[in-house]
C-alpha atoms as a PDB file:
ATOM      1  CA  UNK A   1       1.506   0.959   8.072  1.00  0.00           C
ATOM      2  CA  UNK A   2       2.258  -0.235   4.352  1.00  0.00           C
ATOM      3  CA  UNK A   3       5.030   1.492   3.053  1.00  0.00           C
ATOM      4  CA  UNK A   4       5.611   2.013  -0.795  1.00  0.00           C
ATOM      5  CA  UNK A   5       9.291   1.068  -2.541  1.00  0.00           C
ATOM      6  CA  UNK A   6       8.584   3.152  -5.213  1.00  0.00           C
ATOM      7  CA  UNK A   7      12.172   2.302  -7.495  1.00  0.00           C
ATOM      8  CA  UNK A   8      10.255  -1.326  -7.489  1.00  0.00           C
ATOM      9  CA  UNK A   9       6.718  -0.535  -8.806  1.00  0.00           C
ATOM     10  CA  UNK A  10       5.714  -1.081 -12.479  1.00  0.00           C
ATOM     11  CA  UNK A  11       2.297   0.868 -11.807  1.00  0.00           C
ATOM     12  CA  UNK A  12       0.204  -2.040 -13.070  1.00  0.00           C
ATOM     13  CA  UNK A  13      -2.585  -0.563 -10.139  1.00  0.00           C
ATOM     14  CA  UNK A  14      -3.278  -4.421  -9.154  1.00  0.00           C
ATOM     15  CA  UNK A  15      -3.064  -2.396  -5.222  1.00  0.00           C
ATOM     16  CA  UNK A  16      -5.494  -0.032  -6.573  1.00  0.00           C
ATOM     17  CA  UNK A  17      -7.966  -2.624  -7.497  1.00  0.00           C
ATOM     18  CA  UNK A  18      -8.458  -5.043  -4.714  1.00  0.00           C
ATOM     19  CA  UNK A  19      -8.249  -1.513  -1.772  1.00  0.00           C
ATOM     20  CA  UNK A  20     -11.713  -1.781   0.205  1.00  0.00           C
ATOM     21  CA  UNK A  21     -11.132   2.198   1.197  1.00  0.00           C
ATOM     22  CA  UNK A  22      -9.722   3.217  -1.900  1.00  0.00           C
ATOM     23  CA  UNK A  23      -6.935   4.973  -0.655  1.00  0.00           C
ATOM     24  CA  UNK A  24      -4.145   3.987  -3.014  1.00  0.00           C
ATOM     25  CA  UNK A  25      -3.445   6.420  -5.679  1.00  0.00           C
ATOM     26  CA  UNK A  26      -1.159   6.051  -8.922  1.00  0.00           C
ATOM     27  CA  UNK A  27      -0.562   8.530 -11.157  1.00  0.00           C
ATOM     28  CA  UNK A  28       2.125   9.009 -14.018  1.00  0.00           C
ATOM     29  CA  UNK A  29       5.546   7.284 -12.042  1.00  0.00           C
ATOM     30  CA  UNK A  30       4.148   8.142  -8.635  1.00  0.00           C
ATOM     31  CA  UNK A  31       2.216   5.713  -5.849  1.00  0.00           C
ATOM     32  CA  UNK A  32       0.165   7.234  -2.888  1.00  0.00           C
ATOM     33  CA  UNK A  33      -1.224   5.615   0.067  1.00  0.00           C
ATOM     34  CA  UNK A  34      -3.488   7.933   2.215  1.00  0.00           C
ATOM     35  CA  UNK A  35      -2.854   6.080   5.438  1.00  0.00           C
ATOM     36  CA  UNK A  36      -5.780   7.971   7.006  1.00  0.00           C
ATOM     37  CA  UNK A  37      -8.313   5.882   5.142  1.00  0.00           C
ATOM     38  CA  UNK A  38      -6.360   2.860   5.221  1.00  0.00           C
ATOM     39  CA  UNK A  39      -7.938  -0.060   7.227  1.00  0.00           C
ATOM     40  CA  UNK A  40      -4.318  -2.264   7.124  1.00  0.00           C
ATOM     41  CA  UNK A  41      -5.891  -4.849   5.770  1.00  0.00           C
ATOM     42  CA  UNK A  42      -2.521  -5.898   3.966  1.00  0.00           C
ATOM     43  CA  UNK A  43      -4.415  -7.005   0.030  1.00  0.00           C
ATOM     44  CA  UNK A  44      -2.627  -4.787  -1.405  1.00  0.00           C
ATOM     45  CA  UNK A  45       0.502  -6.417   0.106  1.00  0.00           C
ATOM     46  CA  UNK A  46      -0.273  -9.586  -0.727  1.00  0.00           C
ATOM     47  CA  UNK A  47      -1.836  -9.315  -4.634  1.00  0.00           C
ATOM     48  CA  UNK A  48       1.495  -6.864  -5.413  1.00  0.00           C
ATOM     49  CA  UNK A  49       3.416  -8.718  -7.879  1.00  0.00           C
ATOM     50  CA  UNK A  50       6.546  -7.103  -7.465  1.00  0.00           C
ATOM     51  CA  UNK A  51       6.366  -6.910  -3.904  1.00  0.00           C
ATOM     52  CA  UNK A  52       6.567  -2.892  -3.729  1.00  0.00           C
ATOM     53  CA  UNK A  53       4.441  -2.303  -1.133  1.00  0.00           C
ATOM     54  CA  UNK A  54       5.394  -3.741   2.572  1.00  0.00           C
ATOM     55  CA  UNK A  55       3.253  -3.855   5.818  1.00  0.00           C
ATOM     56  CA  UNK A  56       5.317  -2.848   8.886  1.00  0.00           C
ATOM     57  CA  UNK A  57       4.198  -2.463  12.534  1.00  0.00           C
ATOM     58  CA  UNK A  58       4.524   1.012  14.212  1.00  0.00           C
ATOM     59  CA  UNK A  59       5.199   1.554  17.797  1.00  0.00           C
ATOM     60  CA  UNK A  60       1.862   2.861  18.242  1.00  0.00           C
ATOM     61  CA  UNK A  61       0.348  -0.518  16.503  1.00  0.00           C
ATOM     62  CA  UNK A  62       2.659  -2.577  19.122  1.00  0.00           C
ATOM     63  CA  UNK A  63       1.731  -0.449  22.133  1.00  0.00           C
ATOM     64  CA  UNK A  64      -1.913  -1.368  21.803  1.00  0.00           C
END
């Protein structure tokens, strides 16, 4: 699941632009995820440049 530190983001919407599914949202001071549609695969985690947005394991990922 990536999770959003929202105190840390500048909204540039870098995330926004490199999500396959489009499922990140910004709007005015506010950063959405719909983790339904996301596929995990972690470039928005990795082009972030203030490293808001963190990819953790849930049990249900680690039971599989």
């Amino acid at each position: 699941m990536i999770l959003v530190r929202e105190d840390l983001c500048d909204f540039c919407g870098v995330c926004v632009s490199v999500c396959p599914p489009d499922c990140i949202e910004l709007r005015e001071a506010e950063i959405r995820i719909d983790h339904e549609a996301c596929t995990e695969c972690k470039l928005c985690v990795y082009v972030c440049p203030v490293e808001t947005l963190e990819y953790v394991e849930t049990s249900h990922e680690r039971a599989v």
